[in-house]
C-alpha atoms as a PDB file:
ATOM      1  CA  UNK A   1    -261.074  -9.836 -31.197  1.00  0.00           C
ATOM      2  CA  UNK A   2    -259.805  -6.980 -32.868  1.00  0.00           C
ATOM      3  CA  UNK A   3    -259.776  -6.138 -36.313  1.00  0.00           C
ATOM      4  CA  UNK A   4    -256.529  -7.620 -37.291  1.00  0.00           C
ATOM      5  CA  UNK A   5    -258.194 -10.981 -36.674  1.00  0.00           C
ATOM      6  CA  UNK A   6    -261.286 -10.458 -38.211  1.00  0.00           C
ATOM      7  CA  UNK A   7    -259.188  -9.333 -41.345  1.00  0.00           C
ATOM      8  CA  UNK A   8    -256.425 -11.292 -41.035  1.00  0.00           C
ATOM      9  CA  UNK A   9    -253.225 -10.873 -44.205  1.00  0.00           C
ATOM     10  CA  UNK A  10    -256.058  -9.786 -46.673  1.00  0.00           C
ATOM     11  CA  UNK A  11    -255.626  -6.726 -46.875  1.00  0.00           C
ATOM     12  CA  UNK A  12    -253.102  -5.486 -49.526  1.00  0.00           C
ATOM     13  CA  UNK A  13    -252.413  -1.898 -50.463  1.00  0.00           C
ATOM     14  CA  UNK A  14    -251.238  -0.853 -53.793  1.00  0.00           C
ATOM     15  CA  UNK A  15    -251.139   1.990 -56.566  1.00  0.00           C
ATOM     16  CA  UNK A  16    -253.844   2.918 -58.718  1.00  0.00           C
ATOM     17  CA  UNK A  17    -251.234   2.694 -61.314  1.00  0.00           C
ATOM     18  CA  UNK A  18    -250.289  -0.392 -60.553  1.00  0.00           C
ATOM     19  CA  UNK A  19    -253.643  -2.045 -60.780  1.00  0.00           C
ATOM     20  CA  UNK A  20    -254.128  -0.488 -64.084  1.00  0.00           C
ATOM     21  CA  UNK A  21    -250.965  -2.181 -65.049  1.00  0.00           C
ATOM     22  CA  UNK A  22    -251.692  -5.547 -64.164  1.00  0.00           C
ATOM     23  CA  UNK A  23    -255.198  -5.560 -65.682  1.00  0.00           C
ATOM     24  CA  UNK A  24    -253.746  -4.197 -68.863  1.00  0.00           C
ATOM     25  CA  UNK A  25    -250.194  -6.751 -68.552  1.00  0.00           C
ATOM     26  CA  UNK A  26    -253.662  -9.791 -67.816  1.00  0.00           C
ATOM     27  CA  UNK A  27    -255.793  -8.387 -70.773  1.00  0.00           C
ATOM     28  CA  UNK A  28    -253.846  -7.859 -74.065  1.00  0.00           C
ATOM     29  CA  UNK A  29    -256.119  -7.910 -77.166  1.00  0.00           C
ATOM     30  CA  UNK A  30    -254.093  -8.704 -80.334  1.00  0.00           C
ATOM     31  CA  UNK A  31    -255.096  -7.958 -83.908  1.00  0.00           C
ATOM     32  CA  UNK A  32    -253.259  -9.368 -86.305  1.00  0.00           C
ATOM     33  CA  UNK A  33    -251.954  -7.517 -89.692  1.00  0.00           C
ATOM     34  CA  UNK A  34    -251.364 -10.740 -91.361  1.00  0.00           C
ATOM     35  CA  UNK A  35    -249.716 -10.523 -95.057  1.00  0.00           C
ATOM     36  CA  UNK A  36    -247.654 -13.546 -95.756  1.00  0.00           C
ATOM     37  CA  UNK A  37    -246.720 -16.520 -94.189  1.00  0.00           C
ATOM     38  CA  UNK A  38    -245.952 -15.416 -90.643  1.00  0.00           C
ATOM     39  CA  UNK A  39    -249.947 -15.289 -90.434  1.00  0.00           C
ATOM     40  CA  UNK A  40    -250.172 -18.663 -91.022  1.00  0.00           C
ATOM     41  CA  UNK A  41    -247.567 -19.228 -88.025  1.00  0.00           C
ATOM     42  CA  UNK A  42    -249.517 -16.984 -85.774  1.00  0.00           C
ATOM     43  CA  UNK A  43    -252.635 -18.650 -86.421  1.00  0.00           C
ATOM     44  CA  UNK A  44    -250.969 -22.140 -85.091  1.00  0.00           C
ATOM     45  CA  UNK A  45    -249.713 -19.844 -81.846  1.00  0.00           C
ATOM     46  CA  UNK A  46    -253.432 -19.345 -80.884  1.00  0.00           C
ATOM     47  CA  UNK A  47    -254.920 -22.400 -81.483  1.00  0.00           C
ATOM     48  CA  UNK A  48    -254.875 -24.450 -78.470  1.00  0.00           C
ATOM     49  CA  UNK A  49    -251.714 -26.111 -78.433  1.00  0.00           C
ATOM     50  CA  UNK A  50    -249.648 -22.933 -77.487  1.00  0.00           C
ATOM     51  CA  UNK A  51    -252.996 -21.542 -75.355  1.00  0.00           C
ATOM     52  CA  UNK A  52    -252.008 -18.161 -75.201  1.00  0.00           C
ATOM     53  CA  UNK A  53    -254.767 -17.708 -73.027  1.00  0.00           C
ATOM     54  CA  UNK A  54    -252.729 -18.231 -70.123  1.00  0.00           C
ATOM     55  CA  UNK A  55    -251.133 -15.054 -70.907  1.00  0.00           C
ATOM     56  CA  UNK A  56    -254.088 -13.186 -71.432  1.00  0.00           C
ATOM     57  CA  UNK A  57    -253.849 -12.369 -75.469  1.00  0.00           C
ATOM     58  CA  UNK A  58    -256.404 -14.745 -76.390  1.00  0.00           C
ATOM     59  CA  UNK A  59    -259.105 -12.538 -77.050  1.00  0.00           C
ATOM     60  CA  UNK A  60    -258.197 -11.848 -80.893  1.00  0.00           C
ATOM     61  CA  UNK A  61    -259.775  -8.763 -82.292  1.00  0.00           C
ATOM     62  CA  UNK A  62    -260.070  -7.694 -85.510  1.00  0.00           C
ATOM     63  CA  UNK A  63    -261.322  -4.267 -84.726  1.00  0.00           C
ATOM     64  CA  UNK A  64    -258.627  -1.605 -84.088  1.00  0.00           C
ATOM     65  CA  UNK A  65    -260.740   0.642 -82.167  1.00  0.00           C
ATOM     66  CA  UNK A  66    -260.935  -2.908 -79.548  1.00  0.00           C
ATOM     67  CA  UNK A  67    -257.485  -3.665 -79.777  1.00  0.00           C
ATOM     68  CA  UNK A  68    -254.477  -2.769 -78.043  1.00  0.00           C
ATOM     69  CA  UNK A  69    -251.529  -5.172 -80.041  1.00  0.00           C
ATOM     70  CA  UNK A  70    -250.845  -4.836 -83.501  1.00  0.00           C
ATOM     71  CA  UNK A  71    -249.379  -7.474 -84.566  1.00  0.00           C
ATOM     72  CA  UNK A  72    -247.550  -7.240 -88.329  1.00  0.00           C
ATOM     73  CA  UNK A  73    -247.067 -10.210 -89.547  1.00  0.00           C
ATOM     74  CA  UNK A  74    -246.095 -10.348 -92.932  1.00  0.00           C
ATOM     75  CA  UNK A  75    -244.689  -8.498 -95.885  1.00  0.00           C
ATOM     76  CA  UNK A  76    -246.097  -4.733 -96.366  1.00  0.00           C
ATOM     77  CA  UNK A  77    -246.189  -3.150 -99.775  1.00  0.00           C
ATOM     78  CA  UNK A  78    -246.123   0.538-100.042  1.00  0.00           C
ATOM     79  CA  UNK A  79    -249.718   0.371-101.143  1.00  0.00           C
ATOM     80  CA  UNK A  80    -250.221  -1.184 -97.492  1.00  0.00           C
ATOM     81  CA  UNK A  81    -248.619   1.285 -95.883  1.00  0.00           C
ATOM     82  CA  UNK A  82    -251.417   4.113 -95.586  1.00  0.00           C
ATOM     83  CA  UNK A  83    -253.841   1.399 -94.315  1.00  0.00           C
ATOM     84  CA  UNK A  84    -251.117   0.021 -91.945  1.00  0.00           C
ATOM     85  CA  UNK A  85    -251.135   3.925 -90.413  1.00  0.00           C
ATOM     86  CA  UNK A  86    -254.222   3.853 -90.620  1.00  0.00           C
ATOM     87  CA  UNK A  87    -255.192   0.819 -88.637  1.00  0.00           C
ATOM     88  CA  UNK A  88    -252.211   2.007 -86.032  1.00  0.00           C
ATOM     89  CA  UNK A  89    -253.935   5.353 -85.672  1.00  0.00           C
ATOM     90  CA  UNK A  90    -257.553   3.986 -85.189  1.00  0.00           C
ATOM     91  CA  UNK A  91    -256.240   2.037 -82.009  1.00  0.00           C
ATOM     92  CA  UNK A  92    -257.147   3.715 -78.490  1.00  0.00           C
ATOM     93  CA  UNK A  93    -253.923   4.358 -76.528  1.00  0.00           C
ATOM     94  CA  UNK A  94    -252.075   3.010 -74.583  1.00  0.00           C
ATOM     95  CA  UNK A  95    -250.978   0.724 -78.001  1.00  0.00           C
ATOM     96  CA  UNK A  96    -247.947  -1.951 -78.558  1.00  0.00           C
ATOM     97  CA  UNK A  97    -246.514  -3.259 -81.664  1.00  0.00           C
ATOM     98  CA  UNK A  98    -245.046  -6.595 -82.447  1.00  0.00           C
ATOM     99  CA  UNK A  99    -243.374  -6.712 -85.713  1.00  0.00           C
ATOM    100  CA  UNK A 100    -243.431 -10.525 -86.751  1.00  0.00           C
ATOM    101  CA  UNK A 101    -240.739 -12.383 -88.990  1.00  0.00           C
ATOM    102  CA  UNK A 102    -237.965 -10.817 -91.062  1.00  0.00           C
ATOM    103  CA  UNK A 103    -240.829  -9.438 -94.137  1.00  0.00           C
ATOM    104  CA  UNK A 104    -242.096  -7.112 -91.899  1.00  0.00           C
ATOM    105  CA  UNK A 105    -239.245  -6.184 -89.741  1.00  0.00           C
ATOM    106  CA  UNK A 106    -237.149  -5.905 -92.083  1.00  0.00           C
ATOM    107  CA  UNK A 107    -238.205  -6.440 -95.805  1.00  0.00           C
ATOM    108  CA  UNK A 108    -237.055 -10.229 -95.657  1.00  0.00           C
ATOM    109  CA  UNK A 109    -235.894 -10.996 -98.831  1.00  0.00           C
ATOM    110  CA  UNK A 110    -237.884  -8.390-100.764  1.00  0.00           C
ATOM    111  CA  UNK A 111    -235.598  -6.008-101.590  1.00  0.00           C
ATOM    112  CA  UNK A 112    -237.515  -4.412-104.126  1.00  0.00           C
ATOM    113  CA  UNK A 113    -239.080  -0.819-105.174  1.00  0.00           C
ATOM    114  CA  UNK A 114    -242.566  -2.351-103.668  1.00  0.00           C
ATOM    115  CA  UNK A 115    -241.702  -3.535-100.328  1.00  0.00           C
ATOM    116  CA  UNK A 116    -241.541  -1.484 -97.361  1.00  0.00           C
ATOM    117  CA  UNK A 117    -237.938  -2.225 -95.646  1.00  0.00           C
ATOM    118  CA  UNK A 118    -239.234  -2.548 -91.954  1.00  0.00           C
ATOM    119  CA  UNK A 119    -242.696  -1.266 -90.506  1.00  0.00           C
ATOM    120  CA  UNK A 120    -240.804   1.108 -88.182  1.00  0.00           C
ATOM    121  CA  UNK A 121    -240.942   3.243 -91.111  1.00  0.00           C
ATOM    122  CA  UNK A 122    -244.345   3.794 -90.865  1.00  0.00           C
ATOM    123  CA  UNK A 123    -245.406   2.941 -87.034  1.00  0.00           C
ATOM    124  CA  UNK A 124    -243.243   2.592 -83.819  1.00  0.00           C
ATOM    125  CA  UNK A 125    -242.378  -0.763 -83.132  1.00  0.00           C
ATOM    126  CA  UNK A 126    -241.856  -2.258 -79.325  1.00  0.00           C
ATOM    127  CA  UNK A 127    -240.766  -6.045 -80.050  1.00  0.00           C
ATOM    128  CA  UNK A 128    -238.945  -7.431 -83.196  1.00  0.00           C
ATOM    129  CA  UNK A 129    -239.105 -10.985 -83.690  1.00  0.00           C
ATOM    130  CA  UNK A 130    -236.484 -12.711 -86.018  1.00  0.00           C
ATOM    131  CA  UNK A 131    -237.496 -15.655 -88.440  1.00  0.00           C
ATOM    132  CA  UNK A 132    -238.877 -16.908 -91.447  1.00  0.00           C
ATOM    133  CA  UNK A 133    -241.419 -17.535 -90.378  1.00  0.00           C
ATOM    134  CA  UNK A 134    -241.041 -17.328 -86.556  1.00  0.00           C
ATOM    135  CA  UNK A 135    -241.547 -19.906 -84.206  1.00  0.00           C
ATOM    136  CA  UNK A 136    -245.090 -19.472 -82.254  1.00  0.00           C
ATOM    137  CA  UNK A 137    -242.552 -19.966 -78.844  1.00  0.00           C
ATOM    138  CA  UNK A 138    -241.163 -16.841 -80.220  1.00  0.00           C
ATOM    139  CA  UNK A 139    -244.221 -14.911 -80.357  1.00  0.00           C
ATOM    140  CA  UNK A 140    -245.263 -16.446 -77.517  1.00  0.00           C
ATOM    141  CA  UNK A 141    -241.608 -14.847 -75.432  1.00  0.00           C
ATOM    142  CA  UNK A 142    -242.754 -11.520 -77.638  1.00  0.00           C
ATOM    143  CA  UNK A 143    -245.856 -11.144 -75.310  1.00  0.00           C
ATOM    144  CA  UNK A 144    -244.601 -12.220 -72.469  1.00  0.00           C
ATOM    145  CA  UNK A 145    -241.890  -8.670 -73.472  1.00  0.00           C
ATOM    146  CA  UNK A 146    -245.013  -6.791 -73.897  1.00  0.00           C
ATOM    147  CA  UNK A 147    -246.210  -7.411 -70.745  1.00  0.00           C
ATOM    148  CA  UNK A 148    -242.724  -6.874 -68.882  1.00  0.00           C
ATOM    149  CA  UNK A 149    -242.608  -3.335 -71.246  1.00  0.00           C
ATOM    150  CA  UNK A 150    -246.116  -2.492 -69.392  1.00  0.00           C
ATOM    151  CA  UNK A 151    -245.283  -3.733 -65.957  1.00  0.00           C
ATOM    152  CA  UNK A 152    -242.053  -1.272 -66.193  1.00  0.00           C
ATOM    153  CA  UNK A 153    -243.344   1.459 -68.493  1.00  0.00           C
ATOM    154  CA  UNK A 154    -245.097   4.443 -67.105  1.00  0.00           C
ATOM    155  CA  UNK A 155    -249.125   5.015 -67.642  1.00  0.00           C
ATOM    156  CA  UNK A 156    -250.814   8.142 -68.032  1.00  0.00           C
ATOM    157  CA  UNK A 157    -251.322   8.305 -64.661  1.00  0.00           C
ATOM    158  CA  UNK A 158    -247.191   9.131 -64.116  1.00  0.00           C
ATOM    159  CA  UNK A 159    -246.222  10.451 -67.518  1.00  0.00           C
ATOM    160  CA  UNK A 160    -247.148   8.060 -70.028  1.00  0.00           C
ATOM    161  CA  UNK A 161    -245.038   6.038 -72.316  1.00  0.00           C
ATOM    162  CA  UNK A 162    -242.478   5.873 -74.912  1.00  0.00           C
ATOM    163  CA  UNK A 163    -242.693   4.993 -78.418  1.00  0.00           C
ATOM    164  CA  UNK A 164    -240.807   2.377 -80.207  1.00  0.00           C
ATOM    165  CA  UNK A 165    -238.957  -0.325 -77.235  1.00  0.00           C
ATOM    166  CA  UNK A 166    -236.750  -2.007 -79.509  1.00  0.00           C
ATOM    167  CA  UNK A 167    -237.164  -5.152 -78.031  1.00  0.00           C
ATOM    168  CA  UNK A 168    -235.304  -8.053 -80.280  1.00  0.00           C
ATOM    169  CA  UNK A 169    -236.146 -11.853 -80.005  1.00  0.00           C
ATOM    170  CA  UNK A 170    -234.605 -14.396 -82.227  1.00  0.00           C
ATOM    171  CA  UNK A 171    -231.292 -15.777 -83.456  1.00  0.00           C
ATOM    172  CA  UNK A 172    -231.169 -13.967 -86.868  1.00  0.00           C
ATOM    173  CA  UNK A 173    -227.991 -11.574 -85.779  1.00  0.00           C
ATOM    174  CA  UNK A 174    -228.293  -9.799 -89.930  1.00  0.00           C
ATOM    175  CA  UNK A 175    -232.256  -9.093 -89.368  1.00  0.00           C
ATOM    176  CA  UNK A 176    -232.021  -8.599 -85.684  1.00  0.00           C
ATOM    177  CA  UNK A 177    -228.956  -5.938 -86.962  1.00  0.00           C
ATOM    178  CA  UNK A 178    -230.811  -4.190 -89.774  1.00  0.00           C
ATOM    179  CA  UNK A 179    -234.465  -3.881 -88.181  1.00  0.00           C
ATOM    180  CA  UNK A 180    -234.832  -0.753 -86.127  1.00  0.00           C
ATOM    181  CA  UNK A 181    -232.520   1.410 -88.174  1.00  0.00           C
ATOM    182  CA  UNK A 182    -234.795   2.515 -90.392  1.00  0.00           C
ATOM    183  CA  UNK A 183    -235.518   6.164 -89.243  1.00  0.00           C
END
């Protein structure tokens, strides 16, 4: 009649860091930077055929200050690019950044004096996702490496994070190979 039976195996003992984790890993809330046609792709991943819900990103906001996913999907212009930082800078930390299809990771096939050659020349970047445009499994796989990068990434609880993951998803090997090397 102790207290081990009137508890039983509920009891379970944890982190404060790691609860903080898994509510933020549960709870991502995406806005989209759409541009182009990968937009139009990412508006089929969150209708309810894909239900991203059962990922917990299904809360779209279109508010950076509510936000904590930026995802660019699209081509960006120079002209974009201030309000691109902008909308990046306006976002409360802890952030992530999905750069969507081969416009925005890596000009696509706008190689021009007007397009920007990759986002990661303006913001950090955490997952890459090849196509034109990108299936919505792969954006889809590219949260599910968002929360994996929080679950194993530190909080500002043990030392905070790191900028930029470099996570790649896709079979495009030539946009897979020239995103990220923009610097």
């Amino acid at each position: 009649m102790g207290l081990e039976n009137f508890m039983g195996d509920s009891i379970v003992t944890t982190t404060i860091d790691e609860v903080v984790k898994w509510g933020r890993r549960h709870s991502l809330w995406p806005m989209p930077f759409g541009t182009a046609c990968c937009a139009i792709e990412y508006m089929s991943t969150v209708s309810s055929v894909f239900d991203v819900s059962r990922f917990g990103a299904e809360l779209i906001r279109f508010s950076p200050r509510q936000a904590d996913l930026l995802i660019v999907a699209g081509t960006i212009t120079f002209k974009q690019a201030p309000i691109l930082k902008r909308i990046y800078d306006q976002m409360p930390e802890p952030k992530w950044v999905i750069s969507m299809g081969a416009c925005a990771s890596s000009g696509g096939f706008y190689d021009n004096y007007c397009t920007v050659q990759g986002i990661d020349q303006i913001i950090p970047v955490d997952v890459y996702i090849a196509g034109c445009p990108p299936r919505p499994e792969a954006v889809i796989d590219a949260t599910i490496k968002i929360q994996e990068l929080i679950h194993t990434e530190g909080s500002e609880f043990t030392g905070g994070r790191s900028r930029g993951a470099k996570i790649y998803i896709g079979d495009d090997k030539e946009m897979l190979a020239k995103a990220g090397t923009n610097k």
